[in-house]
PDB file of N, CA and C in Angstrom:
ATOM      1  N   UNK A   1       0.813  -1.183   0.000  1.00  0.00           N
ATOM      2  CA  UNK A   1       0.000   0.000   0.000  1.00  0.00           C
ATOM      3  C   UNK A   1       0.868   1.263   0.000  1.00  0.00           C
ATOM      4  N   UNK A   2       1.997   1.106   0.820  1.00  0.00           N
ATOM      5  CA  UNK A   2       2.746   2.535   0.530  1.00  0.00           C
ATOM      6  C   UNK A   2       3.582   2.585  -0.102  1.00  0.00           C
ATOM      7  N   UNK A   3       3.664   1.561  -0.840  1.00  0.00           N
ATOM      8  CA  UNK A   3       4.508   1.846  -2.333  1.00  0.00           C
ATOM      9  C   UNK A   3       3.810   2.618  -3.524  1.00  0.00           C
ATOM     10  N   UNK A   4       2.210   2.002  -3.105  1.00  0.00           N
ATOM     11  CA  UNK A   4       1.270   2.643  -4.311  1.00  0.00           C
ATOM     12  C   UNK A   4       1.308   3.933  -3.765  1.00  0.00           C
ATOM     13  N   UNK A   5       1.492   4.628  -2.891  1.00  0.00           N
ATOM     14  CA  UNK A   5       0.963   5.949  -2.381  1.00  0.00           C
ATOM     15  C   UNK A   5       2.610   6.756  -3.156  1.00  0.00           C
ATOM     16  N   UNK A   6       3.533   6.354  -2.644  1.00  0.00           N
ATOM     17  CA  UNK A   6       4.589   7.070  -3.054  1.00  0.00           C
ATOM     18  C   UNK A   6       4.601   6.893  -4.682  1.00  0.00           C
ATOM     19  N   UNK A   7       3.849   5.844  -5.164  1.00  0.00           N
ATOM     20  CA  UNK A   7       4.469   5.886  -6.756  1.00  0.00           C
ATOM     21  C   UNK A   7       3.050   6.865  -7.268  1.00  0.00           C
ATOM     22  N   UNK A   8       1.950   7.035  -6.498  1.00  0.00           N
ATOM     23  CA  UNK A   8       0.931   8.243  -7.352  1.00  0.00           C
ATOM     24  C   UNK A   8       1.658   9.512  -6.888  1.00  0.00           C
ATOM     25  N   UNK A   9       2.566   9.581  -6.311  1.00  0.00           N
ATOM     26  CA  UNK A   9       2.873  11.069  -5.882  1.00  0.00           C
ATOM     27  C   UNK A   9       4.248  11.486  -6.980  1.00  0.00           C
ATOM     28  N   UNK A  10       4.641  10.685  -7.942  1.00  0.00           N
ATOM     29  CA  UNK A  10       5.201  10.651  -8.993  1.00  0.00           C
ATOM     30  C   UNK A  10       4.661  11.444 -10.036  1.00  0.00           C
ATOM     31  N   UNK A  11       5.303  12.704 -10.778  1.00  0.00           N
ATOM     32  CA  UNK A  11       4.334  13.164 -11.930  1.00  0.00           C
ATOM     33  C   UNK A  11       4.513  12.563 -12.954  1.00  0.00           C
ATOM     34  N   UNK A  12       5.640  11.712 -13.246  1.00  0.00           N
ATOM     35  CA  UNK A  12       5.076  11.032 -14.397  1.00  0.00           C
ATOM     36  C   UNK A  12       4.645   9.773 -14.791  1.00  0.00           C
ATOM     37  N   UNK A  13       4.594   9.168 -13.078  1.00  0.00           N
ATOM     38  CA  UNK A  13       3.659   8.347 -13.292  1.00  0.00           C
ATOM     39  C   UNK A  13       2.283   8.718 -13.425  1.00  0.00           C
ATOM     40  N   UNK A  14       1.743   9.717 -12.995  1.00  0.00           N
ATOM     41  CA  UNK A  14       0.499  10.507 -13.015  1.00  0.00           C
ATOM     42  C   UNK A  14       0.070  11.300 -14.652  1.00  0.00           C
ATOM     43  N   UNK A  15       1.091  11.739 -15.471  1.00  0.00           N
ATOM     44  CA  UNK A  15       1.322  11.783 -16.298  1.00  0.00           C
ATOM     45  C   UNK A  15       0.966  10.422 -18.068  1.00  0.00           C
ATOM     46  N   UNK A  16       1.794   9.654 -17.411  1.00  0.00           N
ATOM     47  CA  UNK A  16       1.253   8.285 -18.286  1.00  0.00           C
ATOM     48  C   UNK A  16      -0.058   8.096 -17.944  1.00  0.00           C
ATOM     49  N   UNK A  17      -0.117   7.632 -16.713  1.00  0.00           N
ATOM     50  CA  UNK A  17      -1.696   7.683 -16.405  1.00  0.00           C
ATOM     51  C   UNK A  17      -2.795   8.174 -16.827  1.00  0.00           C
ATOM     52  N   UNK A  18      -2.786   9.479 -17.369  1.00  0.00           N
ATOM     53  CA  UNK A  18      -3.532  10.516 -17.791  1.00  0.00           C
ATOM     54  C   UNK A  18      -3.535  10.214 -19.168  1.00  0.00           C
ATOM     55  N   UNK A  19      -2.133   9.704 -19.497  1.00  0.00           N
ATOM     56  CA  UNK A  19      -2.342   9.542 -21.210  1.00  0.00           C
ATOM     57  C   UNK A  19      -2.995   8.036 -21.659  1.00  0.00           C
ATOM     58  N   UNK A  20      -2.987   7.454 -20.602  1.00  0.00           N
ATOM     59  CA  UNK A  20      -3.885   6.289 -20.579  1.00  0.00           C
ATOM     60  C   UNK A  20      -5.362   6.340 -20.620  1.00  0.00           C
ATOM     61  N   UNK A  21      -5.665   7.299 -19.827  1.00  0.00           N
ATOM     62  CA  UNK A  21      -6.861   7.645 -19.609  1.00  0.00           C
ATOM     63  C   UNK A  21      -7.449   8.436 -20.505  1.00  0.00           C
ATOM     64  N   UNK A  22      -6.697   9.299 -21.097  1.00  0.00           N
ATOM     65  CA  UNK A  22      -7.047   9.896 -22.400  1.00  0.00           C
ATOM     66  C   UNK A  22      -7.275   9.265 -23.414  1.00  0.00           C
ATOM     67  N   UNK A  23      -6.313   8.001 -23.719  1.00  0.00           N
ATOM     68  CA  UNK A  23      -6.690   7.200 -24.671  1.00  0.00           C
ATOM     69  C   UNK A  23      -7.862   6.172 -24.685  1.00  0.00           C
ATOM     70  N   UNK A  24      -8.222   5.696 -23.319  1.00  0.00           N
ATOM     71  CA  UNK A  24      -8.726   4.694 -23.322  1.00  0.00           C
ATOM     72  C   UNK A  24     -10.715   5.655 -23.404  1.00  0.00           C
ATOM     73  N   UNK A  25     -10.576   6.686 -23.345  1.00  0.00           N
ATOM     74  CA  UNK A  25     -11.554   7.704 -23.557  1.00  0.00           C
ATOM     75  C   UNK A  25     -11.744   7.779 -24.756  1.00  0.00           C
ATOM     76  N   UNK A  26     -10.625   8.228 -26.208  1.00  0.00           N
ATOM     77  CA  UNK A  26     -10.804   8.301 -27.040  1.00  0.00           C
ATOM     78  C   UNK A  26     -11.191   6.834 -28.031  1.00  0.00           C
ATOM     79  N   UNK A  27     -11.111   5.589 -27.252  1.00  0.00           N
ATOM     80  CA  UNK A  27     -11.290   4.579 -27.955  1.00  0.00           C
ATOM     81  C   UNK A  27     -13.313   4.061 -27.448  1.00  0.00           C
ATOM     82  N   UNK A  28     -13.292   4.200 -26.268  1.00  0.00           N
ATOM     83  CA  UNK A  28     -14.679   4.479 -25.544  1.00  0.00           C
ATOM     84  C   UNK A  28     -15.402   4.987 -26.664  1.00  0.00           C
ATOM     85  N   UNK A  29     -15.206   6.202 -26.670  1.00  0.00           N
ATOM     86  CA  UNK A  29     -16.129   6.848 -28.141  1.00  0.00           C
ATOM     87  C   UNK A  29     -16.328   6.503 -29.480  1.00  0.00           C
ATOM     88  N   UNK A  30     -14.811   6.791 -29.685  1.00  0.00           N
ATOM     89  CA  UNK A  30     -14.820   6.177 -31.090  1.00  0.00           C
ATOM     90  C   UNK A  30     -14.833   5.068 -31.494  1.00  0.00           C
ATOM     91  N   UNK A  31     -15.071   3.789 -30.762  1.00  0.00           N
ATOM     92  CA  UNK A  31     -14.554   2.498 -31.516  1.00  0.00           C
ATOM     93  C   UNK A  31     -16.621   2.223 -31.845  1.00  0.00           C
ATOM     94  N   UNK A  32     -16.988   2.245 -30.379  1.00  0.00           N
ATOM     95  CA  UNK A  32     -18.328   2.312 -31.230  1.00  0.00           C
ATOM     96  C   UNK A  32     -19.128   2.927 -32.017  1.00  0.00           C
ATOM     97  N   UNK A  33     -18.804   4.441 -32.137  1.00  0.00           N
ATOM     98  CA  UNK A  33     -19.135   4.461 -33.110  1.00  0.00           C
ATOM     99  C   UNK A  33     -19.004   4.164 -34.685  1.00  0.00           C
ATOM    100  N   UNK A  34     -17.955   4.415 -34.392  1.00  0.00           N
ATOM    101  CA  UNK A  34     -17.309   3.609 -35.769  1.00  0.00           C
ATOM    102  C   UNK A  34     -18.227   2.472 -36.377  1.00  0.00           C
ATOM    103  N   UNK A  35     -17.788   1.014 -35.225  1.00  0.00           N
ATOM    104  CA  UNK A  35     -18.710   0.121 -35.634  1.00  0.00           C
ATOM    105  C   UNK A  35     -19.687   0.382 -36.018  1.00  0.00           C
ATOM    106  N   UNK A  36     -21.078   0.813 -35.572  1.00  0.00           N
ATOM    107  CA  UNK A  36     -22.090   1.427 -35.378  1.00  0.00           C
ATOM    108  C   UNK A  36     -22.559   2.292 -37.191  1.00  0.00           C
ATOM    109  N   UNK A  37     -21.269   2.977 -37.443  1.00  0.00           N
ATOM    110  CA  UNK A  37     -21.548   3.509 -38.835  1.00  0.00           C
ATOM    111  C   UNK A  37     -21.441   2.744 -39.810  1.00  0.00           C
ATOM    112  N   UNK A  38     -20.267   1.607 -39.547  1.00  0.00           N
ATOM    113  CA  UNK A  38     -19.659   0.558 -40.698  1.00  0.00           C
ATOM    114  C   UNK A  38     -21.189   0.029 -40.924  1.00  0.00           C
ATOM    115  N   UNK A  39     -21.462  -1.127 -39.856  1.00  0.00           N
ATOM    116  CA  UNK A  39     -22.630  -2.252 -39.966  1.00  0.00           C
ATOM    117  C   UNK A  39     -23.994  -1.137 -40.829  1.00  0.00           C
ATOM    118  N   UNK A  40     -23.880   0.072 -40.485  1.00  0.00           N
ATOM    119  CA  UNK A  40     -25.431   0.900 -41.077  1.00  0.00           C
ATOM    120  C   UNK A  40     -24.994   1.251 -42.626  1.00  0.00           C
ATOM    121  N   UNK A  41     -24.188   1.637 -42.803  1.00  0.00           N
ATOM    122  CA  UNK A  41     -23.371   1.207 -44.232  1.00  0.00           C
ATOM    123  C   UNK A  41     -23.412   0.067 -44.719  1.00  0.00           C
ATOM    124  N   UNK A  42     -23.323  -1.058 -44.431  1.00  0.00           N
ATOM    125  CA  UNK A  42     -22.722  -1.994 -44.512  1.00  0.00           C
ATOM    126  C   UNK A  42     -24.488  -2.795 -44.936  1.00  0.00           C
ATOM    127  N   UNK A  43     -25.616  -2.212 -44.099  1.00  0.00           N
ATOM    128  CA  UNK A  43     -26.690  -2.475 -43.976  1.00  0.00           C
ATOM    129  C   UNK A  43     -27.654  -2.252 -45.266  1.00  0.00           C
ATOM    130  N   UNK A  44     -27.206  -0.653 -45.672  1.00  0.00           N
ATOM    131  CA  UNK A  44     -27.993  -0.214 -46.432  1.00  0.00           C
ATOM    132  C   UNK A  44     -27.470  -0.854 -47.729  1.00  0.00           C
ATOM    133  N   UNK A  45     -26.098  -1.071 -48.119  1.00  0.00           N
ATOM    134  CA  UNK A  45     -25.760  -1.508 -49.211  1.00  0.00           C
ATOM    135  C   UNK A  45     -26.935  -2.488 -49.411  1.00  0.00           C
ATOM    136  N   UNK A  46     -26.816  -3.248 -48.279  1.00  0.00           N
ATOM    137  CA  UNK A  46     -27.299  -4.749 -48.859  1.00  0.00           C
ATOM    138  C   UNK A  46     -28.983  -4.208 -49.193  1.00  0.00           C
ATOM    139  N   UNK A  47     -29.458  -3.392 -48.465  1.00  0.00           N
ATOM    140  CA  UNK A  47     -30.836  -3.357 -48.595  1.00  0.00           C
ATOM    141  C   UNK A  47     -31.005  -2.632 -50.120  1.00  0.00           C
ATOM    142  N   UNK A  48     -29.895  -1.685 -50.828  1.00  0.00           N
ATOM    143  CA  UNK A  48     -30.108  -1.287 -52.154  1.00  0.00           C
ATOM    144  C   UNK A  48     -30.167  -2.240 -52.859  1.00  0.00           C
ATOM    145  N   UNK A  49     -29.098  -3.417 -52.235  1.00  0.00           N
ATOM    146  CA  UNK A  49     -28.837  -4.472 -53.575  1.00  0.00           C
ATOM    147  C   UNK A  49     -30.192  -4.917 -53.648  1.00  0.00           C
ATOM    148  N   UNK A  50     -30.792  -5.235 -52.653  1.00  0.00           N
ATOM    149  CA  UNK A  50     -32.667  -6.053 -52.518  1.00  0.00           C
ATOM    150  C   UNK A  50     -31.992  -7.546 -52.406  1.00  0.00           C
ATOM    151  N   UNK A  51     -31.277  -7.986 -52.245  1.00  0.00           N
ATOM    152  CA  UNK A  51     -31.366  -9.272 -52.029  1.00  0.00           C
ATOM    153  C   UNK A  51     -31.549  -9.754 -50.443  1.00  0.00           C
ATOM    154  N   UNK A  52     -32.723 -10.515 -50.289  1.00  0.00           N
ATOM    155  CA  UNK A  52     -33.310 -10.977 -48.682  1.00  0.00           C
ATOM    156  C   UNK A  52     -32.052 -11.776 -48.188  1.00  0.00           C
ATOM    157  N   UNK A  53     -31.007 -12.228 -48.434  1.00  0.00           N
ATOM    158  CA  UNK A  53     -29.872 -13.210 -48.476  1.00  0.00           C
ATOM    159  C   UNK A  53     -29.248 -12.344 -47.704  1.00  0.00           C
ATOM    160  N   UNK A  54     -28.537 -11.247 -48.293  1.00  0.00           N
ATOM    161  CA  UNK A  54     -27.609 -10.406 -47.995  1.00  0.00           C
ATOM    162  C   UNK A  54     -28.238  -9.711 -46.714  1.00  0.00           C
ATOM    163  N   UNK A  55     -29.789  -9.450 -46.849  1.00  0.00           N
ATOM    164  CA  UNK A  55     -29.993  -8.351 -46.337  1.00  0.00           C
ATOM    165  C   UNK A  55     -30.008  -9.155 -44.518  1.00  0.00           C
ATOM    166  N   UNK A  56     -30.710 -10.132 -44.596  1.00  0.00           N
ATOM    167  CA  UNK A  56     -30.486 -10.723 -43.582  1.00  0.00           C
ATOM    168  C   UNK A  56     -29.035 -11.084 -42.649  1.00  0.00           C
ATOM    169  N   UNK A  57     -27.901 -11.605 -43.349  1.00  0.00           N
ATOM    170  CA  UNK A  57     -26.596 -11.590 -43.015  1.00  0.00           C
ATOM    171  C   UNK A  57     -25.666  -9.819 -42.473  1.00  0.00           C
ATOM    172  N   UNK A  58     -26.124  -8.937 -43.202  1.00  0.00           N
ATOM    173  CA  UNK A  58     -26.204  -7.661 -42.796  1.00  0.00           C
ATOM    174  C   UNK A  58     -26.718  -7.291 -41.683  1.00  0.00           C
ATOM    175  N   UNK A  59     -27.936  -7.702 -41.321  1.00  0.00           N
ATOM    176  CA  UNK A  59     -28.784  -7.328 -40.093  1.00  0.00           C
ATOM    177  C   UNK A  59     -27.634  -8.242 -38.836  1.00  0.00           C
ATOM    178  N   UNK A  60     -27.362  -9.646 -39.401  1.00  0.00           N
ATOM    179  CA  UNK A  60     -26.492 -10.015 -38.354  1.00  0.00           C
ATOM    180  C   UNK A  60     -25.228  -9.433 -37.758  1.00  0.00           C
ATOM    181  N   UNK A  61     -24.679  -9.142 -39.024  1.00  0.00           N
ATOM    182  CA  UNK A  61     -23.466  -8.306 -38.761  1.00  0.00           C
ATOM    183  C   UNK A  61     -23.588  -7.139 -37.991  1.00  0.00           C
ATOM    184  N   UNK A  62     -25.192  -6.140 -38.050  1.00  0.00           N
ATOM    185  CA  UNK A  62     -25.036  -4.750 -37.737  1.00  0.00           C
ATOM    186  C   UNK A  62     -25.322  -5.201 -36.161  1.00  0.00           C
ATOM    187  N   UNK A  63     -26.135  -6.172 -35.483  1.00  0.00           N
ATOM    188  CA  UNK A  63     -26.355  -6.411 -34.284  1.00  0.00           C
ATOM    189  C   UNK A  63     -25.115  -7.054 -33.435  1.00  0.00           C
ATOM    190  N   UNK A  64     -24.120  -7.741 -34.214  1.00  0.00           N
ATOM    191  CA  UNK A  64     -22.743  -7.689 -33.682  1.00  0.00           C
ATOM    192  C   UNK A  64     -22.227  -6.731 -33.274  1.00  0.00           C
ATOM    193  N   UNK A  65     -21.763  -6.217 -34.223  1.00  0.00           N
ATOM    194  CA  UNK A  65     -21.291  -4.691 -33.937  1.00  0.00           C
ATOM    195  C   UNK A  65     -21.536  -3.700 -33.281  1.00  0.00           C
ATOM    196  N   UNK A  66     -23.100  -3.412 -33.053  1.00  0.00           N
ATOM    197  CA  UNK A  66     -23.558  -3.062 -31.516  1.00  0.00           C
ATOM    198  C   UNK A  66     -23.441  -3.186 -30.487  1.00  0.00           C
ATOM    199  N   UNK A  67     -22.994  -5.157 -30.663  1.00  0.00           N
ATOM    200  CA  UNK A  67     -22.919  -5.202 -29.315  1.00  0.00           C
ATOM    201  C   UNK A  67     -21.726  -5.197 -28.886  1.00  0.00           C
ATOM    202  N   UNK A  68     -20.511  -5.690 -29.445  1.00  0.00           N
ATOM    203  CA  UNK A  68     -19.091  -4.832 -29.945  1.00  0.00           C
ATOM    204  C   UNK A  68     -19.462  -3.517 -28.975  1.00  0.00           C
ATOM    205  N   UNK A  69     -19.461  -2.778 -29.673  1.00  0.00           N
ATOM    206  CA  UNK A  69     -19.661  -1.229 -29.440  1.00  0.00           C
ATOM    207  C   UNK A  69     -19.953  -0.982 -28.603  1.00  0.00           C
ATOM    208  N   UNK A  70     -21.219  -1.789 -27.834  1.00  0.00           N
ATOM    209  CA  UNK A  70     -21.720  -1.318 -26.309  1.00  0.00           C
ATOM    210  C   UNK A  70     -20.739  -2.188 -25.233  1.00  0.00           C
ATOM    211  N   UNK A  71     -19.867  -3.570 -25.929  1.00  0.00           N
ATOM    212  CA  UNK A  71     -18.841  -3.916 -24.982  1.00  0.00           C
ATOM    213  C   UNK A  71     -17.982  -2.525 -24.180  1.00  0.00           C
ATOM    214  N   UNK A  72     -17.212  -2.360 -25.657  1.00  0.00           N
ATOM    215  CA  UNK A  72     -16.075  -1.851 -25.484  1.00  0.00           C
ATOM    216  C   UNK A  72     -16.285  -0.504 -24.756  1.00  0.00           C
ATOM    217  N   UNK A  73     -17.507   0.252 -25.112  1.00  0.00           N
ATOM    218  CA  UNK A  73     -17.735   1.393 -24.507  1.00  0.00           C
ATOM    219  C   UNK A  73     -17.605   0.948 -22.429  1.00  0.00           C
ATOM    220  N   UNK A  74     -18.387  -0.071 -22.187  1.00  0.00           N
ATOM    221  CA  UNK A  74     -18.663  -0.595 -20.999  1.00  0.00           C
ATOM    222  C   UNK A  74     -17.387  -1.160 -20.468  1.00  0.00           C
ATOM    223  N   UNK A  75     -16.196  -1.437 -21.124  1.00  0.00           N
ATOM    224  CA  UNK A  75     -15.070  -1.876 -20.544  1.00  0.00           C
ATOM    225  C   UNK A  75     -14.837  -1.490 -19.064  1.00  0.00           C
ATOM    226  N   UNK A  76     -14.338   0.207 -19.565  1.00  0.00           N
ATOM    227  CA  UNK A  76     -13.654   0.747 -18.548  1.00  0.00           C
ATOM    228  C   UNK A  76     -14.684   0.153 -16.959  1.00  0.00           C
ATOM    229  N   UNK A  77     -15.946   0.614 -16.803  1.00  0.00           N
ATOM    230  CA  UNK A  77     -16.963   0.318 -16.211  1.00  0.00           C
ATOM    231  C   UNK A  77     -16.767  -1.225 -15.117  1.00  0.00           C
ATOM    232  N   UNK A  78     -17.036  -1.942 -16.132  1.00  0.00           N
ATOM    233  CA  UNK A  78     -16.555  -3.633 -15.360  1.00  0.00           C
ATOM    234  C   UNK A  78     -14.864  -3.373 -15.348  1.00  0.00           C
ATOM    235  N   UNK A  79     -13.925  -3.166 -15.314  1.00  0.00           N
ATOM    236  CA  UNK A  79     -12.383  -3.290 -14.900  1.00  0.00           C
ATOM    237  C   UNK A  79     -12.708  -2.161 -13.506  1.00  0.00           C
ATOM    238  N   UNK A  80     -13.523  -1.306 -13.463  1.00  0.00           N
ATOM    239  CA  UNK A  80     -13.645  -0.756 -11.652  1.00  0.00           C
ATOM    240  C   UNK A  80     -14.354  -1.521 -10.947  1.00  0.00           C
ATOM    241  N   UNK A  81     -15.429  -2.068 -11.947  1.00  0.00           N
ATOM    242  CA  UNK A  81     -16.685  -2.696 -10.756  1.00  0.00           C
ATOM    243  C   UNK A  81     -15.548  -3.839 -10.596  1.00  0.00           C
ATOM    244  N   UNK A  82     -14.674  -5.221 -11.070  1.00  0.00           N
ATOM    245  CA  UNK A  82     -13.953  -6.016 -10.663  1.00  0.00           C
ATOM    246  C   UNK A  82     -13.017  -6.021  -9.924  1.00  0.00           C
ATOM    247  N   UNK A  83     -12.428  -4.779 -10.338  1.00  0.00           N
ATOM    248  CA  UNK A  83     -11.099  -4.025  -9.260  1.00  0.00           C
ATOM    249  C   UNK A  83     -11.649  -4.024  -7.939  1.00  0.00           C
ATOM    250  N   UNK A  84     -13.087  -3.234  -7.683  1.00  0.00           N
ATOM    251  CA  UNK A  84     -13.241  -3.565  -6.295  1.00  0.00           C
ATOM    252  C   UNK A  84     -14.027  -4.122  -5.675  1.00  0.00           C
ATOM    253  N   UNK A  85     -14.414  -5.334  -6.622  1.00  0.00           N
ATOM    254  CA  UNK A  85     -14.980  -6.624  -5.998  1.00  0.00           C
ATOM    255  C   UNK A  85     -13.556  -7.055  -5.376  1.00  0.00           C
ATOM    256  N   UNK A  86     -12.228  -7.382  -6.306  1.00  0.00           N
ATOM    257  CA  UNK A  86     -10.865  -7.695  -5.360  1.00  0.00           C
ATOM    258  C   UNK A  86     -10.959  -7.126  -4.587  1.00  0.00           C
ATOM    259  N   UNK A  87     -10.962  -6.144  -4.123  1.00  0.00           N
ATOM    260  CA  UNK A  87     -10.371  -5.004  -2.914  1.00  0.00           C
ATOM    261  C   UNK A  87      -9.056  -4.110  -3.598  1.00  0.00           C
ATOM    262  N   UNK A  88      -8.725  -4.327  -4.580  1.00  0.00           N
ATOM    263  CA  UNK A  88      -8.113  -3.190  -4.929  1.00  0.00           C
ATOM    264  C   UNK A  88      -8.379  -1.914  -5.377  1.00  0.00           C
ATOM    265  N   UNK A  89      -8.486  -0.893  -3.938  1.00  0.00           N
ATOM    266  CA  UNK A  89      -9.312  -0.235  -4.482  1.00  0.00           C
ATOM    267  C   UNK A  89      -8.556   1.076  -3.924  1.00  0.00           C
ATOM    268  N   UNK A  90      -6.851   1.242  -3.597  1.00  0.00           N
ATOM    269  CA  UNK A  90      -5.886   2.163  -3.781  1.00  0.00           C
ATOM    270  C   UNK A  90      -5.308   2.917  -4.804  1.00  0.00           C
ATOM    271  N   UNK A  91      -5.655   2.053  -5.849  1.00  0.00           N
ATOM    272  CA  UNK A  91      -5.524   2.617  -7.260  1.00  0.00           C
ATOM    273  C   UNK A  91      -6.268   3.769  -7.865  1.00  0.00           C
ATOM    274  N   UNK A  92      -7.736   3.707  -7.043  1.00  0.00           N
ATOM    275  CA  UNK A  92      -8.405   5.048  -7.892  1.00  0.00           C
ATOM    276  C   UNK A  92      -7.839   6.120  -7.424  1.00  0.00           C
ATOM    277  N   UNK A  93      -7.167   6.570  -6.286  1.00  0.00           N
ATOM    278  CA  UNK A  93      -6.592   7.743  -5.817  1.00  0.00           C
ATOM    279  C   UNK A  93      -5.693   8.148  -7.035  1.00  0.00           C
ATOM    280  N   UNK A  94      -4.402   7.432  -7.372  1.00  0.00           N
ATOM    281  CA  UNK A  94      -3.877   7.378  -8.702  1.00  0.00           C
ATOM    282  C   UNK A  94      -4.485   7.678  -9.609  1.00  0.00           C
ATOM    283  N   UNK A  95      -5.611   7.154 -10.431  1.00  0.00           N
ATOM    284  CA  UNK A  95      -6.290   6.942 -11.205  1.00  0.00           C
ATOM    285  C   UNK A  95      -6.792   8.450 -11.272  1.00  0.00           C
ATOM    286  N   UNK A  96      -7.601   9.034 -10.270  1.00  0.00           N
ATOM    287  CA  UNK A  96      -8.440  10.122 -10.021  1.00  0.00           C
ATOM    288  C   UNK A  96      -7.429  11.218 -10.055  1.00  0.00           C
ATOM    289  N   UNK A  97      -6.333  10.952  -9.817  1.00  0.00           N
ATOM    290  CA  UNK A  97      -5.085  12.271  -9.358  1.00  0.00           C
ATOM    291  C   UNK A  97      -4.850  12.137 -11.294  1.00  0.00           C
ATOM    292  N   UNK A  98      -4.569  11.023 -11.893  1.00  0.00           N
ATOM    293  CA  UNK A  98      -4.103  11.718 -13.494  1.00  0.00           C
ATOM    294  C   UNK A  98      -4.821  12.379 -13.861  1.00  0.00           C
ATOM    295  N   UNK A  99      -4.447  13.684 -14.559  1.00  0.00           N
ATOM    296  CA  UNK A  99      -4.913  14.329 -15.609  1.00  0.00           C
ATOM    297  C   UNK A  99      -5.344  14.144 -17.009  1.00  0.00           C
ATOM    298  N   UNK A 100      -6.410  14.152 -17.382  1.00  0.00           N
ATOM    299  CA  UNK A 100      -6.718  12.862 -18.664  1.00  0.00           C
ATOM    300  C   UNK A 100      -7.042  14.667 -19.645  1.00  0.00           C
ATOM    301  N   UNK A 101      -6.522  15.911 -19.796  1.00  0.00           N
ATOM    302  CA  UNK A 101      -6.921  16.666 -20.790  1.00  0.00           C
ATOM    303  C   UNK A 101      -5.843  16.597 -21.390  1.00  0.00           C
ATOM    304  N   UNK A 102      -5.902  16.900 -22.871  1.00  0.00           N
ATOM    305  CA  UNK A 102      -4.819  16.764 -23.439  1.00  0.00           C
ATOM    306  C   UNK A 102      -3.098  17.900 -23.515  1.00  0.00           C
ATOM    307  N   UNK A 103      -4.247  19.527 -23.020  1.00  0.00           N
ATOM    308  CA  UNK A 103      -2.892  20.562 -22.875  1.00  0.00           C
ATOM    309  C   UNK A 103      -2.122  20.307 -21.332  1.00  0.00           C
ATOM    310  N   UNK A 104      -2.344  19.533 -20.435  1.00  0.00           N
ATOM    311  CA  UNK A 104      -1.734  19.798 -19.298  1.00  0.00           C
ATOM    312  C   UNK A 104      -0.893  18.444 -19.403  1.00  0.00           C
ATOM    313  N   UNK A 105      -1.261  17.545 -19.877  1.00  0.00           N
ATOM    314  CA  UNK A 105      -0.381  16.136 -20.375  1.00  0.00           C
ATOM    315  C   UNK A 105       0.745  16.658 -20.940  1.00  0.00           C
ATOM    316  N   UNK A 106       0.563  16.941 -22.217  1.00  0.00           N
ATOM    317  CA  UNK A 106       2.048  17.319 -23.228  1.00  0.00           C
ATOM    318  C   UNK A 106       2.653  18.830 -22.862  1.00  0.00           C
ATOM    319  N   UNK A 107       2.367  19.720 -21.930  1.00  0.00           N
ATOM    320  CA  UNK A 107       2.513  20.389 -21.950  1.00  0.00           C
ATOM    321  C   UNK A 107       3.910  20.662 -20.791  1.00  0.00           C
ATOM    322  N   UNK A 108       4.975  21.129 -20.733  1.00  0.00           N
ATOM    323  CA  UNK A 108       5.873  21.213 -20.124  1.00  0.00           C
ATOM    324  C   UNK A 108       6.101  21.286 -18.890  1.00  0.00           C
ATOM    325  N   UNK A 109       4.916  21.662 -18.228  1.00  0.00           N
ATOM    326  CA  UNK A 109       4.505  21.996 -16.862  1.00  0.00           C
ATOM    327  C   UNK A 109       4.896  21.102 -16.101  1.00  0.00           C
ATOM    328  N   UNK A 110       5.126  21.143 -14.718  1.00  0.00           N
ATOM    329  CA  UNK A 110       5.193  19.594 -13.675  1.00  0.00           C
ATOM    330  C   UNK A 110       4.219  20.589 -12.538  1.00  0.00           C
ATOM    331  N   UNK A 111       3.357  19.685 -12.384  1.00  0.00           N
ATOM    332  CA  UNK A 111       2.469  19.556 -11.729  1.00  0.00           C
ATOM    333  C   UNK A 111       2.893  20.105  -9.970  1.00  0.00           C
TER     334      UNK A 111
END
């Protein structure tokens, strides 16, 4: 426990942290949507082509990908709720202390 305390009082461990957190934010958003646009693309093709074949295999694909999408968004979510079903639950101090904006990360400053 007081190793974790002295290593959040580190700025660049607090630093990575933040750029972790920044990233794992920017993938939160974007990965589902992404999916989300591909499969509706991916959907309508088939419904221009008119074939019931395609159009059906499409519908499968786009309900994958949703649920894809609503995984990955929900990640972060279940890795806290599990963290403190363990009891590890010293880490959010860390966690809560990084800075996740992007000008105070790259920016020269020490905290």
């Amino acid at each position: 426990m007081y190793l974790l305390v002295e290593v959040c009082k580190d700025d660049t461990v607090l630093k990575v942290m933040g750029i972790v957190k920044l990233i794992m934010n920017v993938i939160c958003i974007v990965v589902p949507i992404v999916l989300i646009v591909m499969g509706s693309f991916d959907l309508f093709r088939a419904v221009t082509a008119g074939k019931d074949e395609d159009i059906k295999k499409k519908q499968q694909t786009l309900i994958k990908r949703i649920i894809a999408g609503v995984i990955v968004f929900l990640v972060p979510t279940i890795v806290t709720v599990l963290m403190n079903l363990i009891g590890v639950g010293e880490w959010k101090t860390c966690w809560n202390n990084a800075e996740s904006n992007f000008t105070s990360l790259f920016s020269g400053e020490v905290n």
